[in-house]
Protein backbone atom coordinates (compact mmCIF):
# COMPACT_ATOMS: atom_id res chain seq x y z
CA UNK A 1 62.56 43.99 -37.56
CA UNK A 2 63.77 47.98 -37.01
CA UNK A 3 61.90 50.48 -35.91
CA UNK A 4 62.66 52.12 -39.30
CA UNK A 5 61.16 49.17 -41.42
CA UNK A 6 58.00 49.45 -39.14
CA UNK A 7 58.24 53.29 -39.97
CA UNK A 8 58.36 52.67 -43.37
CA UNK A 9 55.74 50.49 -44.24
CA UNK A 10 53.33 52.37 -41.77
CA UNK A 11 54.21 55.75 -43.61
CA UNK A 12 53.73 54.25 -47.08
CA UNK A 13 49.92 52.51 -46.18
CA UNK A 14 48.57 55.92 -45.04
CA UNK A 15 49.92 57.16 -48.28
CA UNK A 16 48.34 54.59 -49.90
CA UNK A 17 45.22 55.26 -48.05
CA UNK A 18 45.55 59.06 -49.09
CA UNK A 19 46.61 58.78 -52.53
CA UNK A 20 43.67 56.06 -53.41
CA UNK A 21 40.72 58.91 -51.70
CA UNK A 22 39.94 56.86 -49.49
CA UNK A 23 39.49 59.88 -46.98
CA UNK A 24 38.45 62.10 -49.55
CA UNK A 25 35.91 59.64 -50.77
CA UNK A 26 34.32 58.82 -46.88
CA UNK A 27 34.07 62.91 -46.20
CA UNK A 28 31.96 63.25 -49.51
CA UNK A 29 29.68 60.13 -48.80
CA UNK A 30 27.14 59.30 -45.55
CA UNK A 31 28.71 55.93 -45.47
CA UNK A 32 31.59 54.31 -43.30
CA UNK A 33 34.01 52.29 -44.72
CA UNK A 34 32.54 49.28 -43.63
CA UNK A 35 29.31 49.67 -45.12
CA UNK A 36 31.35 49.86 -48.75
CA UNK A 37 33.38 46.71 -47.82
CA UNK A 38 30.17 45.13 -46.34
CA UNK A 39 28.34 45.79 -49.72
CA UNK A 40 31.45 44.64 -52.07
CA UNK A 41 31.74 41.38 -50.07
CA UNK A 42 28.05 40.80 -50.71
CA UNK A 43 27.86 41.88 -54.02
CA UNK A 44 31.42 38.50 -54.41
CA UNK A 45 29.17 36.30 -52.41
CA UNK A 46 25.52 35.46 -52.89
CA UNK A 47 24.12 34.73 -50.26
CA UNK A 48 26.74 35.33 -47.77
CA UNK A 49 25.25 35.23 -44.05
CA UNK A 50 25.60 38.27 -41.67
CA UNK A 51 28.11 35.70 -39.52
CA UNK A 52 30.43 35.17 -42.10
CA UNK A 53 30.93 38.62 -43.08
CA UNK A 54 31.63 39.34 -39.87
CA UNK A 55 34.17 37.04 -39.58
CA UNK A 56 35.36 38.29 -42.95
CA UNK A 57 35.07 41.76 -42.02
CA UNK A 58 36.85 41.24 -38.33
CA UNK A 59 33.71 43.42 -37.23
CA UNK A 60 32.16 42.41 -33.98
CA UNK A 61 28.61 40.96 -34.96
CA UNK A 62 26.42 44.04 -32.94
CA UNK A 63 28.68 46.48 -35.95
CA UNK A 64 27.98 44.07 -38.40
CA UNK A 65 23.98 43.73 -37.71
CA UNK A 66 23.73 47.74 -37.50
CA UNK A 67 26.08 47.77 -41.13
CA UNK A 68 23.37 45.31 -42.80
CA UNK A 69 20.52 47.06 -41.42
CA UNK A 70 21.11 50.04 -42.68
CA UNK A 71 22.14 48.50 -46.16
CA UNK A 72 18.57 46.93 -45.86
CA UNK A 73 16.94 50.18 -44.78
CA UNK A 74 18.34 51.77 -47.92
CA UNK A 75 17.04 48.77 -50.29
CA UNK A 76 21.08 48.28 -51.12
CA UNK A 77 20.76 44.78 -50.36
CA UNK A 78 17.75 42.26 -49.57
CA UNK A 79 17.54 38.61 -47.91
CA UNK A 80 15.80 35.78 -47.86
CA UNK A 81 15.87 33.32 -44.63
CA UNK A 82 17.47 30.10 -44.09
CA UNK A 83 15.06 26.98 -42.94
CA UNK A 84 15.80 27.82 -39.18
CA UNK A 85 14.95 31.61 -40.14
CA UNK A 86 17.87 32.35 -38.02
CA UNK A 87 20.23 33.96 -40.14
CA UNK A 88 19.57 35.91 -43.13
CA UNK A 89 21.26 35.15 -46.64
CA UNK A 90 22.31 38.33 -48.30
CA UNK A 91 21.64 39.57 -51.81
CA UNK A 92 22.92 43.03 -53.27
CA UNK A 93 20.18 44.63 -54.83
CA UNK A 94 20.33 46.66 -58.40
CA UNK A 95 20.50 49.72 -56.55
CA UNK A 96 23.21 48.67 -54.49
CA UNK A 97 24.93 47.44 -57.95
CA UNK A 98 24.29 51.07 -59.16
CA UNK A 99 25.73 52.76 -55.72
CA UNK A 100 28.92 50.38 -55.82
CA UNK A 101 29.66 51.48 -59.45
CA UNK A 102 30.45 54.60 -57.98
CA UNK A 103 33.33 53.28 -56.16
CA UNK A 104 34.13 50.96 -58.51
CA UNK A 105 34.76 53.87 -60.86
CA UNK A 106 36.30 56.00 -58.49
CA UNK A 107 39.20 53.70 -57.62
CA UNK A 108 39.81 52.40 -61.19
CA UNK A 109 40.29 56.15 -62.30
CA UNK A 110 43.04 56.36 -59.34
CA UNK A 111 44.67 52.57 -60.15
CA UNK A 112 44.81 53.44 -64.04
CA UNK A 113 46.51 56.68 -63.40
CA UNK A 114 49.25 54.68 -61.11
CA UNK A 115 49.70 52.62 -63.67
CA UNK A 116 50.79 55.19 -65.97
CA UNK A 117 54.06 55.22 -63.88
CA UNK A 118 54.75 51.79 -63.77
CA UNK A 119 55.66 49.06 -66.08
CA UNK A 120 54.44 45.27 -65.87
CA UNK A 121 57.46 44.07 -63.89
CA UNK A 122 56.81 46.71 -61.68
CA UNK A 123 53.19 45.72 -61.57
CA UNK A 124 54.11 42.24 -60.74
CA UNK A 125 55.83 43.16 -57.72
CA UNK A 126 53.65 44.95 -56.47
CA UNK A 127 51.31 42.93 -56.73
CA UNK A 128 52.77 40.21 -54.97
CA UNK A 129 54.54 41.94 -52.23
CA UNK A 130 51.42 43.65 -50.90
CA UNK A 131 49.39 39.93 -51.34
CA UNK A 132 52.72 38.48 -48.92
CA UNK A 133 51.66 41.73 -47.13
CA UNK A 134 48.33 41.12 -46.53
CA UNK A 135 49.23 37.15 -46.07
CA UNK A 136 51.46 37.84 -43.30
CA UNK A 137 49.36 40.46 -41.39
CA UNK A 138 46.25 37.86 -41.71
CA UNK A 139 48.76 35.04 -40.31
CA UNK A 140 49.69 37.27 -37.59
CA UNK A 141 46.06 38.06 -36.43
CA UNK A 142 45.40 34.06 -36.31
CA UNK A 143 48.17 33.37 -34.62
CA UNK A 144 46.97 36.00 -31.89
CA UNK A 145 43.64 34.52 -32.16
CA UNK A 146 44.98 30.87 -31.45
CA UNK A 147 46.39 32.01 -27.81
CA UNK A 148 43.75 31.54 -25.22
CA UNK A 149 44.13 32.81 -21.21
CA UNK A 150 43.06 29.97 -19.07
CA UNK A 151 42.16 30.65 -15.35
CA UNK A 152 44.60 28.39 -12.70
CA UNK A 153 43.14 25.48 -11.62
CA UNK A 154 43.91 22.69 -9.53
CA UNK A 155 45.85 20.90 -12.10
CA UNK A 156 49.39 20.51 -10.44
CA UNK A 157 50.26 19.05 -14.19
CA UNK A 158 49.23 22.65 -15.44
CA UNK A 159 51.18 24.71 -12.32
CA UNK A 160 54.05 23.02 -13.17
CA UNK A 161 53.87 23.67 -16.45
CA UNK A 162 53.48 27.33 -15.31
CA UNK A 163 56.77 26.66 -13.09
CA UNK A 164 59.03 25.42 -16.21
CA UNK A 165 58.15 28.50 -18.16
CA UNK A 166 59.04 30.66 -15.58
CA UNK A 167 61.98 29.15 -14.34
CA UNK A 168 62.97 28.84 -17.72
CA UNK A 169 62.67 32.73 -18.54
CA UNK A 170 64.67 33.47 -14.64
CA UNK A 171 67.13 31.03 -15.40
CA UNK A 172 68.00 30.39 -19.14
CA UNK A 173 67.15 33.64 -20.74
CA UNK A 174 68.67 36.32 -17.34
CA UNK A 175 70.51 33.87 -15.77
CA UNK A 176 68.77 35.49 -12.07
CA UNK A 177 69.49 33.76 -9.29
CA UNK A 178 66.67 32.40 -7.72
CA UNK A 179 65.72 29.26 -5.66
CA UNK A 180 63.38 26.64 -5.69
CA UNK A 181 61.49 28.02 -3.47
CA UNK A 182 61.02 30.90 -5.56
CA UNK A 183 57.86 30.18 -7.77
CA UNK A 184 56.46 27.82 -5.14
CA UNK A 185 53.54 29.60 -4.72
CA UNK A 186 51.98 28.88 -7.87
CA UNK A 187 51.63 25.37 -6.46
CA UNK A 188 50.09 26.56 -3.50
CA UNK A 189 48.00 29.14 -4.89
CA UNK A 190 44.88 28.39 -2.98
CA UNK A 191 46.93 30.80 -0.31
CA UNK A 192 48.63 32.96 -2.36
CA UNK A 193 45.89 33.60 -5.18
CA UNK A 194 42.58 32.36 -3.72
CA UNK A 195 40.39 35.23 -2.51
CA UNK A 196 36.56 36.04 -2.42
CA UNK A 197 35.26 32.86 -4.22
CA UNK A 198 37.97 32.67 -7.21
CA UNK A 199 41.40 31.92 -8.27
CA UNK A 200 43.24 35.16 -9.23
CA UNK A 201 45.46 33.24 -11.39
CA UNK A 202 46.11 33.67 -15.13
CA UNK A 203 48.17 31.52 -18.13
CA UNK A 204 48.32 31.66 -21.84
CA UNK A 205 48.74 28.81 -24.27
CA UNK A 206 49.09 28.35 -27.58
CA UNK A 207 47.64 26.77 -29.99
CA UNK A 208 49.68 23.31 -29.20
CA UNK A 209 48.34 23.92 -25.42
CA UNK A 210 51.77 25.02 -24.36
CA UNK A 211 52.13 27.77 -21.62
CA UNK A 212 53.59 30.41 -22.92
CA UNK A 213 52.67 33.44 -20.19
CA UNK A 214 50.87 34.12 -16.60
CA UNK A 215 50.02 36.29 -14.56
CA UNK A 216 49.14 36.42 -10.69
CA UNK A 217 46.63 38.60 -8.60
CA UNK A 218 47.40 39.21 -5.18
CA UNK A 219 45.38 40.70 -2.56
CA UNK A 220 46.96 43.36 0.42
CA UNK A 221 44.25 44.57 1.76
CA UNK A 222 40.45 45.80 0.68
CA UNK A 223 41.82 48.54 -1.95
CA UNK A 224 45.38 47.50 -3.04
CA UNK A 225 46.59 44.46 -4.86
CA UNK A 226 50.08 43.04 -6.31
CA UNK A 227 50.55 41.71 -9.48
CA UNK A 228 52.83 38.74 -9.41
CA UNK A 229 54.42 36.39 -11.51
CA UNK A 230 54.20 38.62 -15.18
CA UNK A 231 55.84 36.29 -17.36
CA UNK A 232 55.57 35.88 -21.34
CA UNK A 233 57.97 33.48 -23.29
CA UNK A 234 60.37 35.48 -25.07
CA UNK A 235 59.00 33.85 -28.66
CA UNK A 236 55.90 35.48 -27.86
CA UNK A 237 56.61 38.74 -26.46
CA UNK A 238 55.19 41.45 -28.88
CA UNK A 239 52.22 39.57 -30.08
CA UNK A 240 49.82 41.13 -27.59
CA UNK A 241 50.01 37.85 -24.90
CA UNK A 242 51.31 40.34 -22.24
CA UNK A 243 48.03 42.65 -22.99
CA UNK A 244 45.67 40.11 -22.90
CA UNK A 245 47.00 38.93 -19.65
CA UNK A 246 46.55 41.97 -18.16
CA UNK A 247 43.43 42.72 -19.35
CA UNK A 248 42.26 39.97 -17.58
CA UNK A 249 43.99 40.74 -14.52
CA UNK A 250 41.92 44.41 -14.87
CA UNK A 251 38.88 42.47 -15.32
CA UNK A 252 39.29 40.50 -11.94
CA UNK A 253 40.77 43.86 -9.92
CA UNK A 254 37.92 45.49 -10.70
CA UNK A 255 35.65 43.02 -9.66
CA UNK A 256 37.42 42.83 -6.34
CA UNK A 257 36.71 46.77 -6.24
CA UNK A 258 40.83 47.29 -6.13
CA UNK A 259 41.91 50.99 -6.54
CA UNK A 260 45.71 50.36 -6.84
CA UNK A 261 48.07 47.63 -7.79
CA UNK A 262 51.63 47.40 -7.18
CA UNK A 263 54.34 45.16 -8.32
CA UNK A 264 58.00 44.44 -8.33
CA UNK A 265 60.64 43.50 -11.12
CA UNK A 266 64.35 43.11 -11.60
CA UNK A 267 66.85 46.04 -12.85
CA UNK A 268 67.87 43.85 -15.28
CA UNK A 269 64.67 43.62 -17.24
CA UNK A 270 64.41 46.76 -19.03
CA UNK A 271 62.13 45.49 -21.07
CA UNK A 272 59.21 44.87 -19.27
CA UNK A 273 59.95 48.18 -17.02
CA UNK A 274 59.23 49.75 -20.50
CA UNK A 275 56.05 48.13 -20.62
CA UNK A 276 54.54 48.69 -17.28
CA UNK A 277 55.62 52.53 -17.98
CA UNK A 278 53.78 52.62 -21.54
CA UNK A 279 50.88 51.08 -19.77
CA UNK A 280 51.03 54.26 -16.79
CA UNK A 281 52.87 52.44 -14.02
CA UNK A 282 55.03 54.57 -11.73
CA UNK A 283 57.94 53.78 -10.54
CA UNK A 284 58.44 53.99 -6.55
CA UNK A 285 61.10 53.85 -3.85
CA UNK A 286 60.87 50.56 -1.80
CA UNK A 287 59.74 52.29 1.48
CA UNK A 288 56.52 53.63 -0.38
CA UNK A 289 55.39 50.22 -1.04
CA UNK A 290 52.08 49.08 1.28
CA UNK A 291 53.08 46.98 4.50
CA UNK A 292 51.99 43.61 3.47
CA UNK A 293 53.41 43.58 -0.28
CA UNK A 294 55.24 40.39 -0.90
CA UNK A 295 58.46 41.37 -1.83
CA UNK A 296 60.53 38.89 -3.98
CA UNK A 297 63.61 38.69 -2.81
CA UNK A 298 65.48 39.23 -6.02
CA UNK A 299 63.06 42.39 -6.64
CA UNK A 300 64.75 45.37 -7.23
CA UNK A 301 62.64 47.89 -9.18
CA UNK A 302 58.79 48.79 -7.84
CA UNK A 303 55.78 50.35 -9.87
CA UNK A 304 52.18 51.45 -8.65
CA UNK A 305 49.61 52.24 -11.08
CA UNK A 306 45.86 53.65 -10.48
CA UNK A 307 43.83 50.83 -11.77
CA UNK A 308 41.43 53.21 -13.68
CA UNK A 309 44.40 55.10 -15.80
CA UNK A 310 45.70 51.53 -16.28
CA UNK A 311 41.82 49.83 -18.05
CA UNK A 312 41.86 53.23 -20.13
CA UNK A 313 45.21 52.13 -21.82
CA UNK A 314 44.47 48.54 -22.05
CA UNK A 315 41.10 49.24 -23.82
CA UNK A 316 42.28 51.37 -25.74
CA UNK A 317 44.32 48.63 -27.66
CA UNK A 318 41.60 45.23 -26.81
């Protein structure tokens, strides 16, 4: 897909967004969107529980119990409790009816007027491309969902695993030339990636259990650290696996009470030198790298990045 499709049909949903009122409409009411689409989802589904409209809602469940309290608060909805009286089964009240009228009202006035402009084929089409819209966007999010980041352990079935994917991206996909000795330190990672208690090694599957990305952790000394062995499968590059991974790799870094990491790639993947710049990295001459960094023989191209600038990106987008 081109950057100019993307473009597109992120230019045209903020239009849509506009032209519906929907920013007009939250700066003349107290309540966030979510509230409205918290109430609406009720008002479909008797006796929906807080959990499920969470999950409906894609709102963590600490949002979600604030959004229903203050529904609650307002007498817009009311519950009764299920026979564990651990969950609460939602009912919109009449003067939560009354309140949702309003925005009922409000977008029917702006959907009629569209419709002035358009005739039924149109209609139709629209219709179903923004459904295939919505489809695809809600597949995409489950696929995302479905990848899971495993920590290393002693599995040599899983390191190999690891191994093949790699191998397969060095070999197959940029033809680099690399040995066999290359990646062998996966499979002896309890002295490559073992340090203070834990392995500092990451994968991602998918939802068939296949590896499909890692990452590596590797300790210089008390303050810096090397990241090592970044790979994601080209199928799934894109999809946020290269994120997650390295928001876990943050996680661990942290822990360890690293200040800087450093890491080393090949010229010829201009790709992932795009990333690590996106994500604050800076690239470095090879004499400014610390004394005991690993260098990979094949290594060409070096980054550092201040672990704190680096979490502020990542969570910006987790």
């Amino acid at each position: 897909m081109t950057k100019k499709i993307i473009d597109e049909l992120r230019h045209n949903a903020r239009k849509l967004v506009r032209e519906l009122g929907m920013l007009r409409l939250n700066l003349s009411n107290t309540r966030a969107p979510q509230h409205w689409h918290t109430l609406i989802e009720i008002a479909n589904n008797p006796n929906i529980t807080t959990t499920k409209i969470s999950n409906l809602l894609l709102l963590p469940s600490s949002s979600m119990s604030r959004v229903v309290n203050s529904l609650l608060k307002d007498k817009l909805i009311s519950f009764t409790y299920g026979i564990d009286k651990r969950e609460k089964y939602l009912q919109i009240t009449q003067k939560g009816l009354m309140e949702l009228k309003q925005i009922d009202d409000f977008s029917t006035i702006k959907i009629k007027g569209a419709m002035e402009f358009l005739n039924e084929s149109d209609l139709s089409q629209i219709i179903d491309g923004l459904k295939k819209y919505a489809d695809a966007l809600e597949n995409s999010r489950l696929s995302r969902e479905q990848i899971k980041i495993h920590t290393l352990s002693t599995s040599r079935a899983i390191r190999k695993q690891i191994i093949n994917m790699i191998e397969n991206i060095q070999k197959n996909e940029f033809n680099l030339p690399i040995n066999d000795e290359i990646n062998i330190g996966i499979l002896t990672a309890e002295k490559e990636y073992y340090f203070n208690g834990s392995y500092n090694f990451w994968f991602a599957v998918n939802h068939n259990g296949q590896v499909i990305g890692s990452i590596g952790l590797k300790k210089i000394d008390h303050k810096t650290a090397e990241i090592k062995k970044f790979f994601v499968a080209a199928e799934y590059r894109g999809k946020g696996v290269a994120i997650k991974l390295l928001d876990k790799l943050i996680k661990s870094a942290i822990k360890h009470k690293f200040k800087f990491l450093y890491l080393g790639t090949v010229d010829l993947l201009k790709a992932a030198q795009r990333f690590y710049e996106k994500f604050g990295f800076v690239r470095i001459n090879e004499n400014e790298l610390p004394n005991r960094f690993d260098k990979c023989p094949i290594d060409s191209c070096f980054f550092k990045v201040n672990i704190n600038d680096l979490k502020d990106r990542i969570d910006a987008l987790m």
